[in-house]
N, C-alpha and C. Protein backbone atom coordinates (compact mmCIF):
# COMPACT_ATOMS: atom_id res chain seq x y z
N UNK A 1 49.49 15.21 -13.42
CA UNK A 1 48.08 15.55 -13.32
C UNK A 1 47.21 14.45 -13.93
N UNK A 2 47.77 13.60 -14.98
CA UNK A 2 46.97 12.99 -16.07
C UNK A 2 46.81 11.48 -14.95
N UNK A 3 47.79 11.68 -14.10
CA UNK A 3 47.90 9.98 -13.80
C UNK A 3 47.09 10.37 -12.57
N UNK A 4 47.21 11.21 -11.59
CA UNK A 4 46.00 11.46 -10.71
C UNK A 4 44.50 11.64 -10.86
N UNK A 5 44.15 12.41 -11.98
CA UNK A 5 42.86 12.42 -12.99
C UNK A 5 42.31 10.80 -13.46
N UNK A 6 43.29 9.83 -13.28
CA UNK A 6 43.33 8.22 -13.57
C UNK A 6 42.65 7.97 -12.20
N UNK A 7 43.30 8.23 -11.42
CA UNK A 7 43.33 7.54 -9.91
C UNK A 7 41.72 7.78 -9.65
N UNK A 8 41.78 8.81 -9.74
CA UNK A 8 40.49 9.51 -9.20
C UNK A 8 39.45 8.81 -9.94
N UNK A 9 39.44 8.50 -11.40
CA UNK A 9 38.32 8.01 -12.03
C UNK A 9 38.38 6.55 -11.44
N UNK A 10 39.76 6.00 -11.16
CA UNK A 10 39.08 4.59 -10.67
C UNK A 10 38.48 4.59 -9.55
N UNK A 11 38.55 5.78 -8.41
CA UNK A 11 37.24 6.01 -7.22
C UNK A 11 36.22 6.03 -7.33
N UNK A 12 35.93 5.91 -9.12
CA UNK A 12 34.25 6.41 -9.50
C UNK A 12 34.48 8.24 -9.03
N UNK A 13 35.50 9.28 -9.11
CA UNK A 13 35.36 10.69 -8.80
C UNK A 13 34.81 11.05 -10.91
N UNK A 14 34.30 11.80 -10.94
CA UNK A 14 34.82 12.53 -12.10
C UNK A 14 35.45 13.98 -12.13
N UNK A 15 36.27 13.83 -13.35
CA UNK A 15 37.27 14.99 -12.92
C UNK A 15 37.29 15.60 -13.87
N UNK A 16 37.97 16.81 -13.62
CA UNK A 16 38.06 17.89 -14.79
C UNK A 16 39.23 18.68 -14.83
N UNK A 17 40.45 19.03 -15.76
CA UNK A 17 41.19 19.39 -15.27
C UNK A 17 41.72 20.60 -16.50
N UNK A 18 42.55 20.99 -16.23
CA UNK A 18 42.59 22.85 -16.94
C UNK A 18 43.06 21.98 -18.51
N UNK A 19 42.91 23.00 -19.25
CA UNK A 19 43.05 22.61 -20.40
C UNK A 19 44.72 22.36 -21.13
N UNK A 20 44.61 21.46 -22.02
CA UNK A 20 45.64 20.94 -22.53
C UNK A 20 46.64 21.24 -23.86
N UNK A 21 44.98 21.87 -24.46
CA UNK A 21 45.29 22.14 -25.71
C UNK A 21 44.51 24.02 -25.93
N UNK A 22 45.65 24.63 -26.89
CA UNK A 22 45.82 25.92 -26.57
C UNK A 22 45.31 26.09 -27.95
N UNK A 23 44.58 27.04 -28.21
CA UNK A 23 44.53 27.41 -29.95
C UNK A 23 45.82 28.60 -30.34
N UNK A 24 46.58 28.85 -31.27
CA UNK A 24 47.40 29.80 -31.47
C UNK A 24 47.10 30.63 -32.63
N UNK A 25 47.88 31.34 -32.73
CA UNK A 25 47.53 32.47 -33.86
C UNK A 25 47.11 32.00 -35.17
N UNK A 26 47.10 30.64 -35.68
CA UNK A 26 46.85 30.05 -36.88
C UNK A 26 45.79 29.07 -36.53
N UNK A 27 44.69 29.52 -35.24
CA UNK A 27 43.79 28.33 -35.39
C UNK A 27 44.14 27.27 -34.79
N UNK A 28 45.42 26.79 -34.62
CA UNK A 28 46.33 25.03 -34.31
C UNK A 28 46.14 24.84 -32.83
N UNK A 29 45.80 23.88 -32.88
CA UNK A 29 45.90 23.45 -31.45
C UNK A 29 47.78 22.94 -30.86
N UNK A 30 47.90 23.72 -29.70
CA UNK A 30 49.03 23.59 -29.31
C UNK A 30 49.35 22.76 -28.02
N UNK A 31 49.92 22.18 -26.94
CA UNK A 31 50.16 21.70 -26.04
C UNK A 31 50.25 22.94 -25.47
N UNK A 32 50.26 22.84 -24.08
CA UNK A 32 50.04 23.53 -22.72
C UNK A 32 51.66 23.63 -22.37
N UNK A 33 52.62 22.84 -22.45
CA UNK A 33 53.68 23.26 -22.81
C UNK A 33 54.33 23.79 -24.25
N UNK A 34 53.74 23.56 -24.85
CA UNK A 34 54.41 24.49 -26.40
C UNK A 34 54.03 26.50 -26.10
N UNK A 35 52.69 26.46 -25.72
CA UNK A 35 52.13 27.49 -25.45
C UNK A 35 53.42 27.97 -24.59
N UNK A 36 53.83 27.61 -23.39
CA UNK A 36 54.64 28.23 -22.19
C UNK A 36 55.95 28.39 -22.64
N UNK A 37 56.07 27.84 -24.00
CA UNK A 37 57.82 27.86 -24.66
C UNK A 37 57.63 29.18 -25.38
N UNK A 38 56.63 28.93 -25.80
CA UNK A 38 56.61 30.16 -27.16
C UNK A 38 56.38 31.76 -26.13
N UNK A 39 55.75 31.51 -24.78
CA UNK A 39 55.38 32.73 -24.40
C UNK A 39 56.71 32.93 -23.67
N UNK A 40 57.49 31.91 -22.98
CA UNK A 40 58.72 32.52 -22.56
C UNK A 40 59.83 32.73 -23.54
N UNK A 41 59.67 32.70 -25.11
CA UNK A 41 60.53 32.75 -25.59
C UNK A 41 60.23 34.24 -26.32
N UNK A 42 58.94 34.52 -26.51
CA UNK A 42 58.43 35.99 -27.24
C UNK A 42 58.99 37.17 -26.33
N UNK A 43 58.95 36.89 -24.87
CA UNK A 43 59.46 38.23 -24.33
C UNK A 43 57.59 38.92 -24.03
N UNK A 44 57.98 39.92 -25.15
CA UNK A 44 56.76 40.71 -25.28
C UNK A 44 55.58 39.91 -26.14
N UNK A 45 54.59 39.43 -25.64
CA UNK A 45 53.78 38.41 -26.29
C UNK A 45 52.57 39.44 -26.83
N UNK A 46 52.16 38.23 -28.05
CA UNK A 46 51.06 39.13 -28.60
C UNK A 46 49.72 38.99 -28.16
N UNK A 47 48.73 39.29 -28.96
CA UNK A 47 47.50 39.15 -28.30
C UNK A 47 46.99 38.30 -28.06
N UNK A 48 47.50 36.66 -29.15
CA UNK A 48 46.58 35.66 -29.12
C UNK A 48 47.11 35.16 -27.62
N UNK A 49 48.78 35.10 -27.59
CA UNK A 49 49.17 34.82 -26.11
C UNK A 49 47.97 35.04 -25.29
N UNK A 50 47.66 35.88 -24.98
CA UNK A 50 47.24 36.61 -23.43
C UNK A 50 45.21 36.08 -23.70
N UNK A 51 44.97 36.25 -24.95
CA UNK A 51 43.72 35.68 -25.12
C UNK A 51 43.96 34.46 -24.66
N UNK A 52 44.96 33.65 -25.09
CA UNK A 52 45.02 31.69 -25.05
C UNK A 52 44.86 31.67 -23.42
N UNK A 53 45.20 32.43 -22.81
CA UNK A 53 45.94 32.44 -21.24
C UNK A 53 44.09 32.66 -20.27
N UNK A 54 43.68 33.80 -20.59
CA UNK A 54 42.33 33.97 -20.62
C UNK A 54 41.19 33.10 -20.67
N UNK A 55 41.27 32.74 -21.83
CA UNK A 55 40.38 31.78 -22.24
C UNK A 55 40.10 30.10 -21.43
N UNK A 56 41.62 30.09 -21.13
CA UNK A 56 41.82 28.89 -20.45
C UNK A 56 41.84 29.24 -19.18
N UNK A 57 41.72 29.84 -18.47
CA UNK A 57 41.38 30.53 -16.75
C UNK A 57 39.94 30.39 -16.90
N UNK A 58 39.18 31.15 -17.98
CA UNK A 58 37.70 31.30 -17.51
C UNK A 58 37.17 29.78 -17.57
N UNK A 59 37.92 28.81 -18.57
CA UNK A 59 37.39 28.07 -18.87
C UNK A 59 37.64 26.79 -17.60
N UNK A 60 38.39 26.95 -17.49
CA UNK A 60 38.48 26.34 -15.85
C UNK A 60 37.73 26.69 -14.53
N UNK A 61 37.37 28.26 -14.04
CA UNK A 61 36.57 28.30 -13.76
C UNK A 61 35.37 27.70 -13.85
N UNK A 62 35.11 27.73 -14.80
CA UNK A 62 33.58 27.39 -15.17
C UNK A 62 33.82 25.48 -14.71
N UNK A 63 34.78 24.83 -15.18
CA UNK A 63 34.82 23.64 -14.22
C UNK A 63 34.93 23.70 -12.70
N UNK A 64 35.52 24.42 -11.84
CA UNK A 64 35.27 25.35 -10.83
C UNK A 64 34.28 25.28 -10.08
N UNK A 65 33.34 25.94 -10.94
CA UNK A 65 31.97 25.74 -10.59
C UNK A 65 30.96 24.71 -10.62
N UNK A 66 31.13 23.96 -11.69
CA UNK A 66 30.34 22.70 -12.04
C UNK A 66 30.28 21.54 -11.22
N UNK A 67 31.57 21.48 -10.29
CA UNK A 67 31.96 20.72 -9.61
C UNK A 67 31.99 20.61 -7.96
N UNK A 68 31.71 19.38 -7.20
CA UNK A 68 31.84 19.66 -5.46
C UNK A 68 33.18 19.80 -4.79
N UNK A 69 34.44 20.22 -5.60
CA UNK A 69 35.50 20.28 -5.12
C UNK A 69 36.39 20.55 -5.58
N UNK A 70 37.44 20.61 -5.14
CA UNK A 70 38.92 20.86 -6.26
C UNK A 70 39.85 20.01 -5.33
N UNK A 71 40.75 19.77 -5.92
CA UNK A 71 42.22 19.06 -5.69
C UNK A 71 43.28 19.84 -6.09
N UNK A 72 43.90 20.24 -4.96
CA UNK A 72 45.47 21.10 -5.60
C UNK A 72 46.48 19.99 -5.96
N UNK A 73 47.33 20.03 -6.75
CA UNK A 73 48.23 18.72 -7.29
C UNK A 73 49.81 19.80 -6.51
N UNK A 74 50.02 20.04 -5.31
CA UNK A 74 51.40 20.84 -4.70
C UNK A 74 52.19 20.22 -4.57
N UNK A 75 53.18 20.17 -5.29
CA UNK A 75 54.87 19.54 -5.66
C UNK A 75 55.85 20.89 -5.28
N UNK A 76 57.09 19.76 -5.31
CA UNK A 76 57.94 20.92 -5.29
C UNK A 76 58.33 21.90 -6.57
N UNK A 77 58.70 23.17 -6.12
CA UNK A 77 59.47 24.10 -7.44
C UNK A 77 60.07 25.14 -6.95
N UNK A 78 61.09 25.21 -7.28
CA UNK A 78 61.90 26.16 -7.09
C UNK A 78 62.49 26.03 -5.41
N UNK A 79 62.90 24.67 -4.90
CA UNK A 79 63.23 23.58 -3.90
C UNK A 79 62.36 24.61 -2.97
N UNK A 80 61.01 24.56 -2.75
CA UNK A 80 59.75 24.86 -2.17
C UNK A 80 59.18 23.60 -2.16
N UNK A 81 58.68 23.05 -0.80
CA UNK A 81 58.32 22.43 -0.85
C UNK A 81 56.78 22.09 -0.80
N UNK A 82 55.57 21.64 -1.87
CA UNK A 82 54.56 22.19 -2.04
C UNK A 82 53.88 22.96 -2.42
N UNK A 83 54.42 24.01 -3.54
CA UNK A 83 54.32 25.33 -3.52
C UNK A 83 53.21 25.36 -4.33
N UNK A 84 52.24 26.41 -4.08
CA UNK A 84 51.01 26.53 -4.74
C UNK A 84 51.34 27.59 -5.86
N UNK A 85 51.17 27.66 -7.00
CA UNK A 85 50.88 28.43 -7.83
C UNK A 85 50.11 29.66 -7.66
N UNK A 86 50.37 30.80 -8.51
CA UNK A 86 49.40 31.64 -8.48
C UNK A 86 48.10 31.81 -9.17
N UNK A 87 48.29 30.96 -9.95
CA UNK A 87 47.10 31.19 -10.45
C UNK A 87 45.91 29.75 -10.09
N UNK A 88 46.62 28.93 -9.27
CA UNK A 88 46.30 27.80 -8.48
C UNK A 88 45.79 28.67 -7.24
N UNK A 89 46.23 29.67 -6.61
CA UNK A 89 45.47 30.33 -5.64
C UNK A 89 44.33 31.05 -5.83
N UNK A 90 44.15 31.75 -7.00
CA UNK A 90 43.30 32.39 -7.78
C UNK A 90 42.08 31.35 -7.53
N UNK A 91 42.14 29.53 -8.09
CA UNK A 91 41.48 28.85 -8.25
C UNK A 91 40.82 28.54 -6.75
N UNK A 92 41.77 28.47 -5.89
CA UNK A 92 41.64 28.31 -4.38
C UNK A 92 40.48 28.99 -4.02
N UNK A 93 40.60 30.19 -4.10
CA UNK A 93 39.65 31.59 -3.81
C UNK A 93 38.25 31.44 -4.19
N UNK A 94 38.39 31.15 -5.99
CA UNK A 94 37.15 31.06 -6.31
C UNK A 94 36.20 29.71 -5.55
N UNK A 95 37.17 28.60 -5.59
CA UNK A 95 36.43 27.27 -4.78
C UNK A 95 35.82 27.52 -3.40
N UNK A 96 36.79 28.53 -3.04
CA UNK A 96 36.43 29.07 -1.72
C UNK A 96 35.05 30.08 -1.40
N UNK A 97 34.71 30.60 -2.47
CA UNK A 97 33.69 31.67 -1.94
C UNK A 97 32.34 30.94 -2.55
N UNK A 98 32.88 30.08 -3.79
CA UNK A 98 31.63 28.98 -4.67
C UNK A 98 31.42 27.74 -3.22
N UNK A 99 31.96 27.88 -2.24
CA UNK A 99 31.63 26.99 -0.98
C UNK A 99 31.91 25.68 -1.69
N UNK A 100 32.90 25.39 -1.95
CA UNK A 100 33.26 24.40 -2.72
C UNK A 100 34.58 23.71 -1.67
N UNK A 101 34.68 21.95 -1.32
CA UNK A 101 35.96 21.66 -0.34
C UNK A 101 37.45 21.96 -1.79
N UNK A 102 38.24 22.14 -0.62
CA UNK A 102 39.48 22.69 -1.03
C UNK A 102 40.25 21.21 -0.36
N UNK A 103 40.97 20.26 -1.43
CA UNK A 103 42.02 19.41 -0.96
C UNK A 103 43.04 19.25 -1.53
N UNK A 104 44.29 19.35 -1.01
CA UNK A 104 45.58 19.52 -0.81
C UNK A 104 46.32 18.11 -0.96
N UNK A 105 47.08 18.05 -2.24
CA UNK A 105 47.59 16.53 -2.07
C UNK A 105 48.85 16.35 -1.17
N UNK A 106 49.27 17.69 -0.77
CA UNK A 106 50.13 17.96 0.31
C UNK A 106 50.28 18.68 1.06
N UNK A 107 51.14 18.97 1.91
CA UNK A 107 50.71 20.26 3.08
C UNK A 107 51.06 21.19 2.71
N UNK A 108 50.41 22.41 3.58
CA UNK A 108 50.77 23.64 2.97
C UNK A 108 52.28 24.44 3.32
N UNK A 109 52.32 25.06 2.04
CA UNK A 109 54.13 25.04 1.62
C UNK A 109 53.90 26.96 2.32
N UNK A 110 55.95 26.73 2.78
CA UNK A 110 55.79 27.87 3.67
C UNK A 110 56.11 28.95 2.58
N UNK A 111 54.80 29.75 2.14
CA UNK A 111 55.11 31.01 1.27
C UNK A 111 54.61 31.81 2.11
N UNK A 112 54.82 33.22 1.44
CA UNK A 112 54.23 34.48 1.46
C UNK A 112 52.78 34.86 2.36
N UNK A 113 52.09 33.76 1.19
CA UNK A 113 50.52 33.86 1.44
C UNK A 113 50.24 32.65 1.57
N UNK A 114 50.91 32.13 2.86
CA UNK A 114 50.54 30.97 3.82
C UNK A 114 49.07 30.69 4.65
N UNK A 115 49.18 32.42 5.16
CA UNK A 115 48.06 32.46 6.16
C UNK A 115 46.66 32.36 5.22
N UNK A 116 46.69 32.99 4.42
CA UNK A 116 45.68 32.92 3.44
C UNK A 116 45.22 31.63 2.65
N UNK A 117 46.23 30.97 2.37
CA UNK A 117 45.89 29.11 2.47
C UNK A 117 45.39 28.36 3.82
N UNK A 118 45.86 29.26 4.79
CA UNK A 118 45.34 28.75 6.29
C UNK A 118 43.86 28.67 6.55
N UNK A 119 43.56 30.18 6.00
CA UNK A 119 42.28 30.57 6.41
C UNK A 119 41.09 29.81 5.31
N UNK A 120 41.32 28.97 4.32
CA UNK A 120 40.48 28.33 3.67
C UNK A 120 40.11 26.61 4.43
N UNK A 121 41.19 26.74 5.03
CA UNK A 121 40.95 25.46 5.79
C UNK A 121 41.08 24.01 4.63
N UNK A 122 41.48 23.67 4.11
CA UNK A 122 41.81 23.20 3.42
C UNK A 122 42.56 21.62 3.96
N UNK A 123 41.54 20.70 3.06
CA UNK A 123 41.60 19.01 3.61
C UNK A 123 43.45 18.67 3.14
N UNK A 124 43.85 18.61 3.77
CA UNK A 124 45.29 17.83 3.46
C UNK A 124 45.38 16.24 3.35
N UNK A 125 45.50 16.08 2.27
CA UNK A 125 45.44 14.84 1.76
C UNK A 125 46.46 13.61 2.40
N UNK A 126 47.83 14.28 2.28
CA UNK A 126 49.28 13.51 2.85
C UNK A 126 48.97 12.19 1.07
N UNK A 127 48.79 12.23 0.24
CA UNK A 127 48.68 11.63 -1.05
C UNK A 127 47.95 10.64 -0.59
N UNK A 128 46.55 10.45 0.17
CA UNK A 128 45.53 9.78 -0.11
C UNK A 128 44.41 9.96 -0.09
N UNK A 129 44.38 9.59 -1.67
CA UNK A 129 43.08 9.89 -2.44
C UNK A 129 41.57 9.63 -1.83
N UNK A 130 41.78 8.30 -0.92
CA UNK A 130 40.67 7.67 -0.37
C UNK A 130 39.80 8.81 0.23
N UNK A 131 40.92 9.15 1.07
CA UNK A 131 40.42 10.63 2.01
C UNK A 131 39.15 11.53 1.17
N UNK A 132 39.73 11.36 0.42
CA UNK A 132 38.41 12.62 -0.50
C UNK A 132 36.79 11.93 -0.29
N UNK A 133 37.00 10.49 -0.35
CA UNK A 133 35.29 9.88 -0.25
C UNK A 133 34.73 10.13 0.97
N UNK A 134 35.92 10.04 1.81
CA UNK A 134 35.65 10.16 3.54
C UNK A 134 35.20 11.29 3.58
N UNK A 135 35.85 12.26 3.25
CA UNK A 135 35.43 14.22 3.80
C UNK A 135 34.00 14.45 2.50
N UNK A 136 33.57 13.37 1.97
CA UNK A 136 32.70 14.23 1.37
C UNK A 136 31.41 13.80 1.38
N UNK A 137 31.39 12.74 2.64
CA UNK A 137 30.51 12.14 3.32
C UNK A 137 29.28 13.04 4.47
């Protein structure tokens, strides 16, 4: 994400991207992976969990909004190829109804809720960035 967030600033884009750093039950700022160790390792998580989780959704939103676009970063996982996240669709939705372009650094991956990535219409990149200056012309 960090090295595409690069790319993009050398287009002159500015970017914004979900947060990195998590506060935890002691105040501390945590990594975005420490956070995802500790919550898959609690099982039953406590409150600050689900606040940290919260906090960082709305707060992305609100970049969401501020902004003329979004970029999905779709890799493979779980040998899916492209696969969008759920809570990356969540983000989809909102870009979508904020009339905001929706671009895809790859094509859309065959899930579930395919058609529903269909119906946003969504710029497919094929990994060039250039494309984004073009469609937003």
């Amino acid at each position: 994400m960090l090295n595409t967030k690069n790319e993009l600033e050398i287009l002159w884009h500015e970017v914004f991207i979900p947060l990195w750093k998590i506060v935890n039950w002691n105040w501390e700022e945590i990594t975005a992976e420490e956070y995802y160790t500790i919550r898959k390792d609690t099982g039953n998580c406590e409150d600050w969990v689900w606040d940290s989780k919260k906090n960082a959704i709305l707060t992305h939103f609100d970049k969401i909004s501020n902004s003329d676009s979004i970029i999905v970063l779709n890799y493979e996982k779980n040998n899916i190829n492209w696969y969008i996240w759920a809570n990356t669709l969540l983000e989809m939705w909102l870009a979508l109804y904020l009339k905001k372009k929706i671009f895809l650094l790859n094509d859309i991956p065959e899930l579930s809720y395919k058609e529903e990535i269909l119906w946003m219409k969504p710029i497919i990149l094929n990994w060039d960035l250039l494309k984004i200056k073009k469609e937003s012309l």
